[in-house]
Protein backbone atom coordinates (compact mmCIF):
# COMPACT_ATOMS: atom_id res chain seq x y z
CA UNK A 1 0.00 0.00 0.00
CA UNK A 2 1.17 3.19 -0.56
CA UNK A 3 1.94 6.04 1.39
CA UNK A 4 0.97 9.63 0.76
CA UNK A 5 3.74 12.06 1.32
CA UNK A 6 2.86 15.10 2.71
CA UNK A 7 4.46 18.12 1.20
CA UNK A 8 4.54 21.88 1.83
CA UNK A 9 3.30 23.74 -1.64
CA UNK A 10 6.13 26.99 -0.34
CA UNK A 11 8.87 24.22 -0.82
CA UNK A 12 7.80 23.64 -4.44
CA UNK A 13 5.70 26.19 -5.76
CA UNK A 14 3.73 25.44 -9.47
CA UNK A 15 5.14 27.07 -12.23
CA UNK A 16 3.32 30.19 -13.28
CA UNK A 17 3.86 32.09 -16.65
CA UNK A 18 5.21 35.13 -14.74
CA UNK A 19 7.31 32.59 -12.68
CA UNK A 20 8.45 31.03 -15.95
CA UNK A 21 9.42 34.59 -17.21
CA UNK A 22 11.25 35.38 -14.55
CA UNK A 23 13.75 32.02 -14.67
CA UNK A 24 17.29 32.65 -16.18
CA UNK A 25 19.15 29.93 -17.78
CA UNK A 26 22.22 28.36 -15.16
CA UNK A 27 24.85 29.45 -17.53
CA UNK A 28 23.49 33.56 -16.29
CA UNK A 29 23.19 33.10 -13.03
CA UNK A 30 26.24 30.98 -12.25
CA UNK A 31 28.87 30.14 -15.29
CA UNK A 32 31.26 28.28 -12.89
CA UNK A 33 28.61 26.38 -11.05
CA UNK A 34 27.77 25.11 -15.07
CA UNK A 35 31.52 24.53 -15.26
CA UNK A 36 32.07 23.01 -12.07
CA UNK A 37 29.20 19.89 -13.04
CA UNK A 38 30.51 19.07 -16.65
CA UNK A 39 34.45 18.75 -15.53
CA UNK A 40 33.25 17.00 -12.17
CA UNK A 41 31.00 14.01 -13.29
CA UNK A 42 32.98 10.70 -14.77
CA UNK A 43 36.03 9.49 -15.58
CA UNK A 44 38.22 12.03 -17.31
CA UNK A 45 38.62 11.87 -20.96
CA UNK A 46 41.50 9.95 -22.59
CA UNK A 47 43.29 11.02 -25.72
CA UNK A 48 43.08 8.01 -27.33
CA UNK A 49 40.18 5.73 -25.87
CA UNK A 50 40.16 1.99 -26.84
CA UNK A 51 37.77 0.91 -29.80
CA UNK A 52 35.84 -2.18 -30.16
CA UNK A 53 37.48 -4.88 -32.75
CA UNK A 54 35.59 -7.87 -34.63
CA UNK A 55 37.79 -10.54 -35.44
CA UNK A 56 37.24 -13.77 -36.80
CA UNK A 57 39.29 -16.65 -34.61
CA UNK A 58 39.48 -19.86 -35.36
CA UNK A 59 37.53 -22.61 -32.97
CA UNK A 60 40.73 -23.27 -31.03
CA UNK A 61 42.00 -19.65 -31.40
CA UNK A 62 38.91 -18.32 -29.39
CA UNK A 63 38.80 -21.30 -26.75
CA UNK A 64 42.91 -20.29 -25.75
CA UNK A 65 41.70 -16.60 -25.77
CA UNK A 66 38.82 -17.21 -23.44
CA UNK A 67 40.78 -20.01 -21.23
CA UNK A 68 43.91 -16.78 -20.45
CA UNK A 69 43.76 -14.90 -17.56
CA UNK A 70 43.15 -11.25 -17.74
CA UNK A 71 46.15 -10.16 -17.03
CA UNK A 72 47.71 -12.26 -19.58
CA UNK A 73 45.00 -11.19 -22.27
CA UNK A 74 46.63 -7.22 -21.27
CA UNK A 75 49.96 -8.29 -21.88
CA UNK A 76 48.95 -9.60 -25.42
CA UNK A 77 47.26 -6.45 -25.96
CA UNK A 78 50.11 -4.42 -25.07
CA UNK A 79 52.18 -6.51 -27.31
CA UNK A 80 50.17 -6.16 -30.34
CA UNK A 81 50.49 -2.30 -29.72
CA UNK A 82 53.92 -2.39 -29.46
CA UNK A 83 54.17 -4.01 -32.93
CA UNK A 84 51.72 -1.72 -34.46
CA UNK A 85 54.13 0.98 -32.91
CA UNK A 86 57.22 -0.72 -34.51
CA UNK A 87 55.43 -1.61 -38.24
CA UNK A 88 54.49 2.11 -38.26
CA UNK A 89 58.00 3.64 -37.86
CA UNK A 90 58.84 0.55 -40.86
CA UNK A 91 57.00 1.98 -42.97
């Protein structure tokens, strides 16, 4: 069953049209408050974030892959950059 809150109409007031008229846009009243949420909320950007790859592994391929430990899986991944690293200055 539910319960009705009970709520004070002076804490939140209805909009009115002269109310509305009156509201500013955040960025007016308080640039740096605006500022403050976008740089605050997440993880911070990377330069270069990691992009999802399709490749087609043979039956055997994909059982090893799944079978490795994480941390082993990493250091294949930081091998395979390496070598892209070392192909481009080849080239």
């Amino acid at each position: 069953m539910a319960r009705k809150v009970k709520t004070n109409d002076a804490d939140a007031p209805e909009i009115t049209a002269a109310l509305f008229k009156q509201m500013r846009p955040m960025k007016d009243v308080d640039p740096g408050m605006v500022q403050a949420i976008k740089t605050a909320r997440g993880r911070p950007r990377v330069k270069h974030p990691r992009e999802v790859v399709s490749v087609r592994l043979s039956h055997p391929a994909k059982t090893a892959w799944d079978t490795l430990p994480t941390k082993k899986r990493t250091k294949i991944v930081h091998a395979m950059e390496l070598a892209a690293i070392q192909a481009a200055r080849r080239t």
